[in-house]
Protein backbone atom coordinates (compact mmCIF):
# COMPACT_ATOMS: atom_id res chain seq x y z
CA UNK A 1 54.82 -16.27 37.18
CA UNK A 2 57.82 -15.07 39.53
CA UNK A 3 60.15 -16.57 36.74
CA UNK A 4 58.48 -15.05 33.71
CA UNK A 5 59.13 -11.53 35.57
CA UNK A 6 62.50 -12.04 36.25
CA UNK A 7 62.90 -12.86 32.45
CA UNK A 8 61.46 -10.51 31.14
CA UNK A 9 63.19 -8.18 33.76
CA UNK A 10 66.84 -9.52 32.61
CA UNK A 11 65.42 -9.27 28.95
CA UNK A 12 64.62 -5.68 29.64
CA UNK A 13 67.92 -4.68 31.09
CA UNK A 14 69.58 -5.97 27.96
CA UNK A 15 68.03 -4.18 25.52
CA UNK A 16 68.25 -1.10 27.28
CA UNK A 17 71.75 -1.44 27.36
CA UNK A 18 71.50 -2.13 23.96
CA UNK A 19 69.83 1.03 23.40
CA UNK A 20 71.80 2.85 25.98
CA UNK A 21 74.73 1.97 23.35
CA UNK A 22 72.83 2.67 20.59
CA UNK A 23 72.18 6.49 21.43
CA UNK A 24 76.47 7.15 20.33
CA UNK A 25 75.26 8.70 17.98
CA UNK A 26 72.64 10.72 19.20
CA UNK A 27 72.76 14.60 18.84
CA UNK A 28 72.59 14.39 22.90
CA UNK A 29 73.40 11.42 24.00
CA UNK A 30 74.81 11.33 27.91
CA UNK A 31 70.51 12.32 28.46
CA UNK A 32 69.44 9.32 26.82
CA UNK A 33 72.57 7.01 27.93
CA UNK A 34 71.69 7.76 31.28
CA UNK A 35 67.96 6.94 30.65
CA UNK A 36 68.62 3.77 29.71
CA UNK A 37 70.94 2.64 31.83
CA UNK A 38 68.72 3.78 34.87
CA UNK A 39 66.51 1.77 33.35
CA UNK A 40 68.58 -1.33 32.94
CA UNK A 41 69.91 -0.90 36.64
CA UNK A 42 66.23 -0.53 38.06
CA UNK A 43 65.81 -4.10 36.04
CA UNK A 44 68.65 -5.67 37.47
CA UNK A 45 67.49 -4.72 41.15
CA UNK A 46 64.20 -5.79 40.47
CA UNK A 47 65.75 -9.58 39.58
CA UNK A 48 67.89 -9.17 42.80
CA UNK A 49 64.86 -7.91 45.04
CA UNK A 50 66.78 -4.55 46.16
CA UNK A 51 64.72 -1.30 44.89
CA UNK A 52 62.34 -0.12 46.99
CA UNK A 53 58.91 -0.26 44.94
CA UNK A 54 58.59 3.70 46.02
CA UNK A 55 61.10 3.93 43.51
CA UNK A 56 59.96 2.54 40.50
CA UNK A 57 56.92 4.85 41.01
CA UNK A 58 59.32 7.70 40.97
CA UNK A 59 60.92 6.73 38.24
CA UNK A 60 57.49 5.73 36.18
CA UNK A 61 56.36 9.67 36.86
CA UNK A 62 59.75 10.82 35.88
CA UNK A 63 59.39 8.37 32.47
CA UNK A 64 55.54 9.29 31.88
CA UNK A 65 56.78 13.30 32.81
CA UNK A 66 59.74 13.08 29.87
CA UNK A 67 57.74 11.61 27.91
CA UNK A 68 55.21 14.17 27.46
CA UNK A 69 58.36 17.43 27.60
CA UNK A 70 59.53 15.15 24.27
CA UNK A 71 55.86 14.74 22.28
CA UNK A 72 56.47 16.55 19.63
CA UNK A 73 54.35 19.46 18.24
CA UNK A 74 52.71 17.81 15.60
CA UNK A 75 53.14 13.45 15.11
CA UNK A 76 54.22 12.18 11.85
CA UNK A 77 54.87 8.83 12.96
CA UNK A 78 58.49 7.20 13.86
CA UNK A 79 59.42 6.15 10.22
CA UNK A 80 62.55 8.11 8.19
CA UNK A 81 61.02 9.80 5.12
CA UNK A 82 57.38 10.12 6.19
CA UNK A 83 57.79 13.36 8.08
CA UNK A 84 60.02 16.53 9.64
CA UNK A 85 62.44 14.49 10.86
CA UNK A 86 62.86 16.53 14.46
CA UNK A 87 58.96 15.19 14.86
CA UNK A 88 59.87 11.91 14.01
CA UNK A 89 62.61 11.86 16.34
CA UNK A 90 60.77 13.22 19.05
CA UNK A 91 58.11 10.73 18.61
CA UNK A 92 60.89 7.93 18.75
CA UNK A 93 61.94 9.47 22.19
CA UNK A 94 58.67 10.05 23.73
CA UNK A 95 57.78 6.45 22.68
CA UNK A 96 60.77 5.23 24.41
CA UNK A 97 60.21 6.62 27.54
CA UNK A 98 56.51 5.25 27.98
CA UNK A 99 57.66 1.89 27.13
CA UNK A 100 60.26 2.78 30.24
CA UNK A 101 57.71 3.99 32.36
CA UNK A 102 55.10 1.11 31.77
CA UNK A 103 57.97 -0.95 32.46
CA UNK A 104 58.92 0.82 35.71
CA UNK A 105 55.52 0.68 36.34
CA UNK A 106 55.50 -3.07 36.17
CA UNK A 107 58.15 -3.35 38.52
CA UNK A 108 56.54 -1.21 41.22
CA UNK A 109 53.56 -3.31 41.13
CA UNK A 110 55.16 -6.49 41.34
CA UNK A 111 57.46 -4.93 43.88
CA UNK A 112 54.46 -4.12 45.86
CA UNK A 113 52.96 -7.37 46.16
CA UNK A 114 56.08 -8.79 47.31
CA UNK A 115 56.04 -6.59 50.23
């Protein structure tokens, strides 16, 4: 089980800096840059053992708190065309940064138990 979360942890990192690269062409994009890539770094440290688990709980409040600043008024859904399109993209964002926090959340756990 130690190996699958280390996997998943590396595959985590990468696609956050995937989507770290991704957000170029964002309307704001140094906000969600940095998102990511805190989120890729906490991964990285988690596969090296070297984050306090405190930390990924601060980080999982911080996630779970930006997520709900970015719900948007009313949810049409994430998809192009079915919707005001500032809904759907605060949908997309809010979505993003629960999947962060769960993950974060993870972490901590695991970090925990190896304590």
């Amino acid at each position: 089980m130690k190996t699958f979360f280390k996997l998943f942890a590396i595959g985590f990192a990468l696609l956050c800096i995937i989507s770290a690269y991704l957000q170029l062409n964002d309307p704001d994009p140094l906000l969600w840059i940095c998102m990511y890539l805190s989120a890729a770094l906490a991964a990285v440290l988690f596969v090296l053992n070297k984050f306090p688990y405190r930390a990924y709980f601060l980080l999982f409040l911080g996630y779970i708190i930006g997520a709900y600043l970015f719900w948007p008024d009313k949810f049409e859904g994430v998809i192009v065309g079915s919707g005001n399109i500032n809904n759907i993209e605060h949908a997309r964002e809010s979505l993003g940064l629960l999947i962060l926090a769960l993950t974060m959340l993870i972490f901590g756990v695991r970090s925990k138990k190896k304590e």
